[in-house]
C-alpha atoms as a PDB file:
ATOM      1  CA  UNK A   1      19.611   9.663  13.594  1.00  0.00           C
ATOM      2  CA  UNK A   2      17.405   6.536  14.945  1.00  0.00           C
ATOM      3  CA  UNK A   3      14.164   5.976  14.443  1.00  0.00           C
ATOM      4  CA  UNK A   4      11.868   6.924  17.168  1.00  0.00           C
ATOM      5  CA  UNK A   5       9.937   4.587  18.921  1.00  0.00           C
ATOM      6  CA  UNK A   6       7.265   7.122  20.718  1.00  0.00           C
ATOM      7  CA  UNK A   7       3.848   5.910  20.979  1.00  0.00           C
ATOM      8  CA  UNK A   8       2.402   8.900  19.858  1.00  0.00           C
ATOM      9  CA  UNK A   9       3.868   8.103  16.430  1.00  0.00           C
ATOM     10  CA  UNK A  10       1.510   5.133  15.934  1.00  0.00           C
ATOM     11  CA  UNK A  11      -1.883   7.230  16.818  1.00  0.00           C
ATOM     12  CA  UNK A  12      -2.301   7.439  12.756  1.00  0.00           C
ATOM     13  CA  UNK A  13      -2.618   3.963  11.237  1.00  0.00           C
ATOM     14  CA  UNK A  14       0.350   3.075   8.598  1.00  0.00           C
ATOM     15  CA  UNK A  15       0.898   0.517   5.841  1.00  0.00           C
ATOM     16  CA  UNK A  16       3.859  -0.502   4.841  1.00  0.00           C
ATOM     17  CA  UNK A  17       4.472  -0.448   1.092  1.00  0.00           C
ATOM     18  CA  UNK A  18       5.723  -3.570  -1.213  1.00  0.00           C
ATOM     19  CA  UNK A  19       8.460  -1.327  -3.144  1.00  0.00           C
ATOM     20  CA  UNK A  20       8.719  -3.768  -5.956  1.00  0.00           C
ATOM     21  CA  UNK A  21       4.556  -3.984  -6.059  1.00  0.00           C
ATOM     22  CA  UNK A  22       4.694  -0.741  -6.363  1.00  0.00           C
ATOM     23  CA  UNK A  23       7.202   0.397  -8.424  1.00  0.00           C
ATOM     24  CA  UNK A  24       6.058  -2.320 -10.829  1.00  0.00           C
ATOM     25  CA  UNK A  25       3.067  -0.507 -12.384  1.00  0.00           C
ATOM     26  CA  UNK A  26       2.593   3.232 -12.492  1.00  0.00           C
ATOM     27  CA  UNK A  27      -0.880   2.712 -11.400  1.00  0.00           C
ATOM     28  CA  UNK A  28       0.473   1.511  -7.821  1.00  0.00           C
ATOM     29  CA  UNK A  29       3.471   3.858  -7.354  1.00  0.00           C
ATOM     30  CA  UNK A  30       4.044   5.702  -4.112  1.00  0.00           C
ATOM     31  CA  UNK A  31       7.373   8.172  -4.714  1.00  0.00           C
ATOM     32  CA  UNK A  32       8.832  11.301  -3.459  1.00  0.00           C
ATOM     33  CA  UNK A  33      11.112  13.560  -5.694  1.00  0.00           C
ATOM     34  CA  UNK A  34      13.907  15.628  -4.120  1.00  0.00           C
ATOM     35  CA  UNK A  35      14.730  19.331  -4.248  1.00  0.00           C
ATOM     36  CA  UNK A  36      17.512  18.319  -6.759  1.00  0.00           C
ATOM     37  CA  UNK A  37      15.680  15.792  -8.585  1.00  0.00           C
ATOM     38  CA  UNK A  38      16.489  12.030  -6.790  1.00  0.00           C
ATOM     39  CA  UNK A  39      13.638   9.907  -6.527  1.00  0.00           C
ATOM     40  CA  UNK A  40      12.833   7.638  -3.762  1.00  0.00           C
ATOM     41  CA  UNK A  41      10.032   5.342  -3.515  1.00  0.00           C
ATOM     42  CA  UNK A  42       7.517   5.056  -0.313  1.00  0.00           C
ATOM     43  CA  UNK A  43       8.390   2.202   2.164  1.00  0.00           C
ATOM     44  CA  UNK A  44       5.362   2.744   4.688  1.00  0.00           C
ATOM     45  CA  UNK A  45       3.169   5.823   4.702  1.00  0.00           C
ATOM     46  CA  UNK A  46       0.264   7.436   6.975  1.00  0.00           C
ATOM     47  CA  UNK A  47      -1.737  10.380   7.168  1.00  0.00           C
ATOM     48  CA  UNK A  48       1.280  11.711   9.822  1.00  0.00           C
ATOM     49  CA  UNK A  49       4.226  10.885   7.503  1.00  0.00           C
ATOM     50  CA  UNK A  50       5.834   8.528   5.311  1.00  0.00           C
ATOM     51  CA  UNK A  51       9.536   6.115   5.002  1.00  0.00           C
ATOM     52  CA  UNK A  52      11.163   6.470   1.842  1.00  0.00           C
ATOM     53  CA  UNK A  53      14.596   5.472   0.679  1.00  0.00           C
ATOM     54  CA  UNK A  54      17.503   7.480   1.575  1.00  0.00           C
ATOM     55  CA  UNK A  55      18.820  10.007  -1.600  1.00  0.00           C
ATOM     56  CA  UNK A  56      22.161   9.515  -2.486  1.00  0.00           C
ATOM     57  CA  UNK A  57      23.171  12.987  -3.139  1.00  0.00           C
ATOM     58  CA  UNK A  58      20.465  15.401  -1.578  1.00  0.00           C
ATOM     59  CA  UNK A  59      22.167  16.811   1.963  1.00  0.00           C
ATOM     60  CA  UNK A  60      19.851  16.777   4.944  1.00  0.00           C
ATOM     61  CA  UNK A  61      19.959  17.076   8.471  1.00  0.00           C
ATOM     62  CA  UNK A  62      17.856  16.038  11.592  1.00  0.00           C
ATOM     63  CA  UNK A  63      14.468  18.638  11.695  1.00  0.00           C
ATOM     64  CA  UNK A  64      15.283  19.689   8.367  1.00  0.00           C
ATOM     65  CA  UNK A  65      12.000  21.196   6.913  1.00  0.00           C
ATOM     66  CA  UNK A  66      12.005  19.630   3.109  1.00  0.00           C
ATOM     67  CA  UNK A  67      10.024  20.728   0.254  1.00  0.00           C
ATOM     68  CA  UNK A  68       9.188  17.462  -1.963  1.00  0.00           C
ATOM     69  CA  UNK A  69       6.746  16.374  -4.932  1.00  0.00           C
ATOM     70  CA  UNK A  70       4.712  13.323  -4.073  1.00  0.00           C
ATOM     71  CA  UNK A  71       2.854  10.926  -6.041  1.00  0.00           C
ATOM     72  CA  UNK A  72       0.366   8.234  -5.827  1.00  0.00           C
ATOM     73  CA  UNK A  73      -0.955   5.852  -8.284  1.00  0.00           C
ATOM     74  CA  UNK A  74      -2.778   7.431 -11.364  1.00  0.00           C
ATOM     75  CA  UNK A  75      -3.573  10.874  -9.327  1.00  0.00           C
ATOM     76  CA  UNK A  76      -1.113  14.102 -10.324  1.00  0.00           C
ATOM     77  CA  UNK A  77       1.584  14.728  -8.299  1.00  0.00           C
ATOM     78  CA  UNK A  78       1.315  17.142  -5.174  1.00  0.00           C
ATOM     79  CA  UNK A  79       3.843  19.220  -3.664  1.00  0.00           C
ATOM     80  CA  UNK A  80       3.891  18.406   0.185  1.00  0.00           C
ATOM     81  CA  UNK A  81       5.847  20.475   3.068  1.00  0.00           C
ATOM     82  CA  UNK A  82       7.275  17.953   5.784  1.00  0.00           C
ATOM     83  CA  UNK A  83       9.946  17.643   8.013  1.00  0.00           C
ATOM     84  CA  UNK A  84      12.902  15.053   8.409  1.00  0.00           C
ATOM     85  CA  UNK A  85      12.529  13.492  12.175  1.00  0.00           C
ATOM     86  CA  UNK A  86      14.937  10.166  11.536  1.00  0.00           C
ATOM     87  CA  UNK A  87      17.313   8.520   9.545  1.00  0.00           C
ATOM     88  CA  UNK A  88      19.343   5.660   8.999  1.00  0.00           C
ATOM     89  CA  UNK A  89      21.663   4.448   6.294  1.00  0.00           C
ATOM     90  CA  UNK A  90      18.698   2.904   4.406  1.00  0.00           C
ATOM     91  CA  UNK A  91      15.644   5.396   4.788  1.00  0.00           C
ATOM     92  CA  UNK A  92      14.490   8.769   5.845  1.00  0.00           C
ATOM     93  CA  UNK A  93      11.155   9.598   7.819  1.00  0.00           C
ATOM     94  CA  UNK A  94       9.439  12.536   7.285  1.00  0.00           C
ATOM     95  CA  UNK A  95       6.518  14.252   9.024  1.00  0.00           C
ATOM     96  CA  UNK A  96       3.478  16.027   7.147  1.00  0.00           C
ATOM     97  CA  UNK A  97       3.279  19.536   7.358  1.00  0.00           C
ATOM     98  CA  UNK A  98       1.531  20.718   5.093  1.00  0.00           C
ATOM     99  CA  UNK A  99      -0.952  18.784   2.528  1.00  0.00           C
ATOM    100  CA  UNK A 100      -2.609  20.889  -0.405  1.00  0.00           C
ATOM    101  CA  UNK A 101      -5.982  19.862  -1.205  1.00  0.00           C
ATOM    102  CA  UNK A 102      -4.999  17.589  -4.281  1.00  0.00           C
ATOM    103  CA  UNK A 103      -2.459  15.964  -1.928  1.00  0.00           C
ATOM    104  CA  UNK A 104      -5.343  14.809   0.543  1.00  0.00           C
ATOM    105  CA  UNK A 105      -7.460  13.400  -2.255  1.00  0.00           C
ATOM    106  CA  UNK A 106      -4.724  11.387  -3.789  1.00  0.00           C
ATOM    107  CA  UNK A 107      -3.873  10.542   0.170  1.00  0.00           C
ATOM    108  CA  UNK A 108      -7.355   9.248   0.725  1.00  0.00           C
ATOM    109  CA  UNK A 109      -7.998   7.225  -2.091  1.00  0.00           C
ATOM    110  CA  UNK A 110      -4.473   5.664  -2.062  1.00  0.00           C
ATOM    111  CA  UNK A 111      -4.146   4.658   1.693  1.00  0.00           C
ATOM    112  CA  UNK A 112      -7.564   4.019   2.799  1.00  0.00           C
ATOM    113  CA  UNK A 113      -7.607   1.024   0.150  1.00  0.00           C
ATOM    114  CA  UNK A 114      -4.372  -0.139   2.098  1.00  0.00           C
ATOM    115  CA  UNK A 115      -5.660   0.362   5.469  1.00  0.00           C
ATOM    116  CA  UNK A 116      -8.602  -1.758   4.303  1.00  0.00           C
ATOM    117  CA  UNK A 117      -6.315  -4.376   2.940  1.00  0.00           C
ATOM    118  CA  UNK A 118      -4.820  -4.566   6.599  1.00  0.00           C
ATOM    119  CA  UNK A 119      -8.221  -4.824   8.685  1.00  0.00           C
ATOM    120  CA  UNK A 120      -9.647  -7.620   6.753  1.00  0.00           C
ATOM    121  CA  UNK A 121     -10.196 -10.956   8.933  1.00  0.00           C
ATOM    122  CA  UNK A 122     -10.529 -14.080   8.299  1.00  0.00           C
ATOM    123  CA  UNK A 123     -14.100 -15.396   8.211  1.00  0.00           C
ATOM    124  CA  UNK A 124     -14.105 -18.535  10.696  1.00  0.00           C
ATOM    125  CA  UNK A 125     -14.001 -22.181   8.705  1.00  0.00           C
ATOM    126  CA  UNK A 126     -17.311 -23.319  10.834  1.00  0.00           C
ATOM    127  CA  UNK A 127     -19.533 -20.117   9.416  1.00  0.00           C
ATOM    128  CA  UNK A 128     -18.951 -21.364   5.968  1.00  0.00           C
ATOM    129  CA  UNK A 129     -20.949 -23.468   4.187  1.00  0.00           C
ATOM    130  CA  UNK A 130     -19.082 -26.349   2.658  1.00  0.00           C
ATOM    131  CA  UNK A 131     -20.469 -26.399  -0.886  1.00  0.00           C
ATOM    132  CA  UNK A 132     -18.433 -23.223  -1.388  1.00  0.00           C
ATOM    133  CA  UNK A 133     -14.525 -23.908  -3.425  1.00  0.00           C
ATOM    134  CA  UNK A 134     -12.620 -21.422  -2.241  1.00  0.00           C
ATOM    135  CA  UNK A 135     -10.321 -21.889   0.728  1.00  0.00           C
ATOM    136  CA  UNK A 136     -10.277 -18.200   2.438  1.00  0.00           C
ATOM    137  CA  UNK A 137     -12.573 -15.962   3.057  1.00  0.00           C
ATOM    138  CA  UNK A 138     -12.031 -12.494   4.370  1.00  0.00           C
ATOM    139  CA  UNK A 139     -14.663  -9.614   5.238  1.00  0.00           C
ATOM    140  CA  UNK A 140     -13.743  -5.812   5.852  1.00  0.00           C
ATOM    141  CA  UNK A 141     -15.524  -2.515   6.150  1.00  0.00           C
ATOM    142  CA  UNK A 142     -17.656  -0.928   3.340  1.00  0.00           C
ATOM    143  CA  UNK A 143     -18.835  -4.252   2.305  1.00  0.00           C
ATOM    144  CA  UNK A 144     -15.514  -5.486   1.157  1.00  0.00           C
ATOM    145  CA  UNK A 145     -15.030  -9.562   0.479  1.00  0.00           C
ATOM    146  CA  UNK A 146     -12.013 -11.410  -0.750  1.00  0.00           C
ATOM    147  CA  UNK A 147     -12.281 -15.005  -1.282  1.00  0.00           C
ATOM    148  CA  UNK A 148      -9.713 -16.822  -2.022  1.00  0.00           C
ATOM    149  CA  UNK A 149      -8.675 -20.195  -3.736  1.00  0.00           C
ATOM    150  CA  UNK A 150      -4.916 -22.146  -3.276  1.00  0.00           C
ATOM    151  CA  UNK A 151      -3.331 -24.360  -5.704  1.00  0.00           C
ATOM    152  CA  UNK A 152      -1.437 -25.439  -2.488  1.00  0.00           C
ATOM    153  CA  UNK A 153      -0.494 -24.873   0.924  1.00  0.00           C
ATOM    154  CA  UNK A 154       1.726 -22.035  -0.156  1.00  0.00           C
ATOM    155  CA  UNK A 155       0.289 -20.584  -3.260  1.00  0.00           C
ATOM    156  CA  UNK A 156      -2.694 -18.912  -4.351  1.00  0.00           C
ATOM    157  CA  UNK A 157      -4.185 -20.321  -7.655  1.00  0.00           C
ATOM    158  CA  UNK A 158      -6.751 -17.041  -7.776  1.00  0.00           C
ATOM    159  CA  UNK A 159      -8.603 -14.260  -5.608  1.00  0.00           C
ATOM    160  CA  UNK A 160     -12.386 -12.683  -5.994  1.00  0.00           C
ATOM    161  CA  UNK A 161     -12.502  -9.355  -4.677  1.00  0.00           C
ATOM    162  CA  UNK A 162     -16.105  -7.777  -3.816  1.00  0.00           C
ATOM    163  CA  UNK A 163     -16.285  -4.037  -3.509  1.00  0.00           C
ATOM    164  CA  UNK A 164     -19.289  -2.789  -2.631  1.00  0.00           C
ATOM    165  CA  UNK A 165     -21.272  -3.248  -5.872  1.00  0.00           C
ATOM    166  CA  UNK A 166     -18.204  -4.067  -8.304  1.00  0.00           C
ATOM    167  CA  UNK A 167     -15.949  -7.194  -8.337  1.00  0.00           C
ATOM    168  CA  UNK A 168     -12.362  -7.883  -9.192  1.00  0.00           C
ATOM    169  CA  UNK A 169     -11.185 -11.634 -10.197  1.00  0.00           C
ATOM    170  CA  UNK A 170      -7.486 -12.256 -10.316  1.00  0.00           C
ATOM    171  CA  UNK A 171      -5.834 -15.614 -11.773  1.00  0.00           C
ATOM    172  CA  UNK A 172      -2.362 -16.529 -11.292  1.00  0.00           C
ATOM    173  CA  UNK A 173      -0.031 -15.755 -14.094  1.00  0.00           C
ATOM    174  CA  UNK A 174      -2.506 -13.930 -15.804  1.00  0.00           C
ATOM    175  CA  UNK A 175      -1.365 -10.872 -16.469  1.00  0.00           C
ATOM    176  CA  UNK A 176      -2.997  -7.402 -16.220  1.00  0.00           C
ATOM    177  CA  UNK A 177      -3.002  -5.492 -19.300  1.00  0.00           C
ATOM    178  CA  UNK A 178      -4.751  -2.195 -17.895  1.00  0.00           C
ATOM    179  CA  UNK A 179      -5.588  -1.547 -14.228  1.00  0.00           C
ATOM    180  CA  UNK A 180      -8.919   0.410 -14.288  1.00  0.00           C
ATOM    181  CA  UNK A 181      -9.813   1.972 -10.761  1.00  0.00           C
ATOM    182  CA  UNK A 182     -11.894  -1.218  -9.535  1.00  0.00           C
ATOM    183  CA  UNK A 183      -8.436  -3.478 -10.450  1.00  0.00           C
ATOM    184  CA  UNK A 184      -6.410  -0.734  -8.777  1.00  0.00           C
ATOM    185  CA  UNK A 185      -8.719  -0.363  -5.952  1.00  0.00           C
ATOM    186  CA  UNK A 186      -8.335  -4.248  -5.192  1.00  0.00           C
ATOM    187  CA  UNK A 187      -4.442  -4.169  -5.746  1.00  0.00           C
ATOM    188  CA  UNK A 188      -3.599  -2.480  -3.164  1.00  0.00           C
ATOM    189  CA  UNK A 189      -6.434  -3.620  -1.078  1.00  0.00           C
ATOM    190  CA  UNK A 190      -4.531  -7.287  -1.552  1.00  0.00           C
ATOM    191  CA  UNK A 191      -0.636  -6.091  -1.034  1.00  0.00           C
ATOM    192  CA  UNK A 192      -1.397  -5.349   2.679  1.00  0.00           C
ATOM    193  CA  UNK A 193      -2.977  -9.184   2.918  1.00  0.00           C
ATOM    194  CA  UNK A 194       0.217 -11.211   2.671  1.00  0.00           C
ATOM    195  CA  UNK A 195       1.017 -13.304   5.945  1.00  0.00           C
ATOM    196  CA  UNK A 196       2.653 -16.765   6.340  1.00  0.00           C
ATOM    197  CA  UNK A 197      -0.127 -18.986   5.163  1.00  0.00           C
ATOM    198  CA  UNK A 198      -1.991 -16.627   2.943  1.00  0.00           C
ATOM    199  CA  UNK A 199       1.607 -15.565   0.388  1.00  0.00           C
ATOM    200  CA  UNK A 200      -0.756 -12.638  -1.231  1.00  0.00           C
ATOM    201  CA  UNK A 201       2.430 -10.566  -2.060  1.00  0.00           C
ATOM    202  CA  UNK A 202       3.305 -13.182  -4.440  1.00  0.00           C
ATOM    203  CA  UNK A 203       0.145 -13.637  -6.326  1.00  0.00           C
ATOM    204  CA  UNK A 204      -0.168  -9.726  -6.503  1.00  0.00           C
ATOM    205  CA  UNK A 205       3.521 -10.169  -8.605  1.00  0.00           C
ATOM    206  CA  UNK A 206       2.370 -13.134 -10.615  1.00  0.00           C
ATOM    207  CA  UNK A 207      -0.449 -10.437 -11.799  1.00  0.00           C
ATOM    208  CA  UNK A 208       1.084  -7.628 -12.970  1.00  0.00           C
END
């Protein structure tokens, strides 16, 4: 079954996920278990549905109403009611049917850092004054600053992160050995950054 390609559809904002990123640390997973047991991780998600890698074994049809477990980062798993409406030979979509309570706090605190991640803009060169180092600089909602530094055209040397009243700095190759919420917070803020001249995917790797 193809994917759909109604408008409608798009109505809820959705961020697609960095499988490796997140599968890489526990703190930034995003998977779905099966009724008999198959994991699959999360390939773009919203607060209408998700992508996730087609099962292997589990049998499903079009409209099929599925029963999974869900989880997100360092918050328990939920159980979540949705319903298959496509498929293809790589991935299933499924629609929201029902969210618990717990599944709508782990929901909120795990996408709206990647929706923030994707509305950040570039402050213009011209508005910034040239005694400052760093080579980007990109504001957001609720305060939110990233600057960052390259060591060249194509790669990022290191990246400040200002939220609110905390801040995250991030050096290349140096390697996170725990992820508190501030570190995870800025993580996935910075895996929905990446675009041809700003390679934020790859630093985000290089990190953890």
């Amino acid at each position: 079954m193809a994917k759909p390609n109604h408008h409608e559809q798009r109505r809820f904002p959705r961020v697609a996920i960095a499988t490796d990123i997140a599968e890489a640390r526990g703190e930034l997973k995003a998977l779905i278990t099966w009724p008999n047991l198959e994991v699959s991780s999360l390939t773009d998600l919203s607060y209408k549905g998700m992508a996730a890698r087609r099962p292997g074994l589990f049998p499903f049809a079009a409209q099929q109403v599925v029963d999974l477990h869900m989880a997100l980062g360092i918050q328990p798993s939920f159980r979540v009611q949705t319903r298959i409406v496509w498929f293809d030979l790589e991935a299933v979509g499924l629609e929201f049917k029902q969210l618990p309570p717990e599944g709508h706090l782990a929901m909120t605190e795990y996408l709206d850092a990647r929706l923030l991640g994707a509305s950040l803009r570039q402050v213009q060169t011209a508005l910034i004054d040239s005694s400052n180092s760093f080579d980007f600089w990109l504001q957001g909602p609720s305060g939110t600053d990233v600057f960052v530094w390259m060591k060249s055209p194509m790669i990022i040397e290191q990246v400040h992160v200002h939220l609110d009243e905390v801040s995250v700095h991030l050096e290349r190759e140096k390697k996170l050995t725990k992820i508190g919420s501030a570190e995870r917070k800025a993580l996935l803020i910075l895996s929905q950054m990446d675009k041809p001249d700003l390679p934020m995917e790859e630093f985000v790797r290089s990190c953890l």
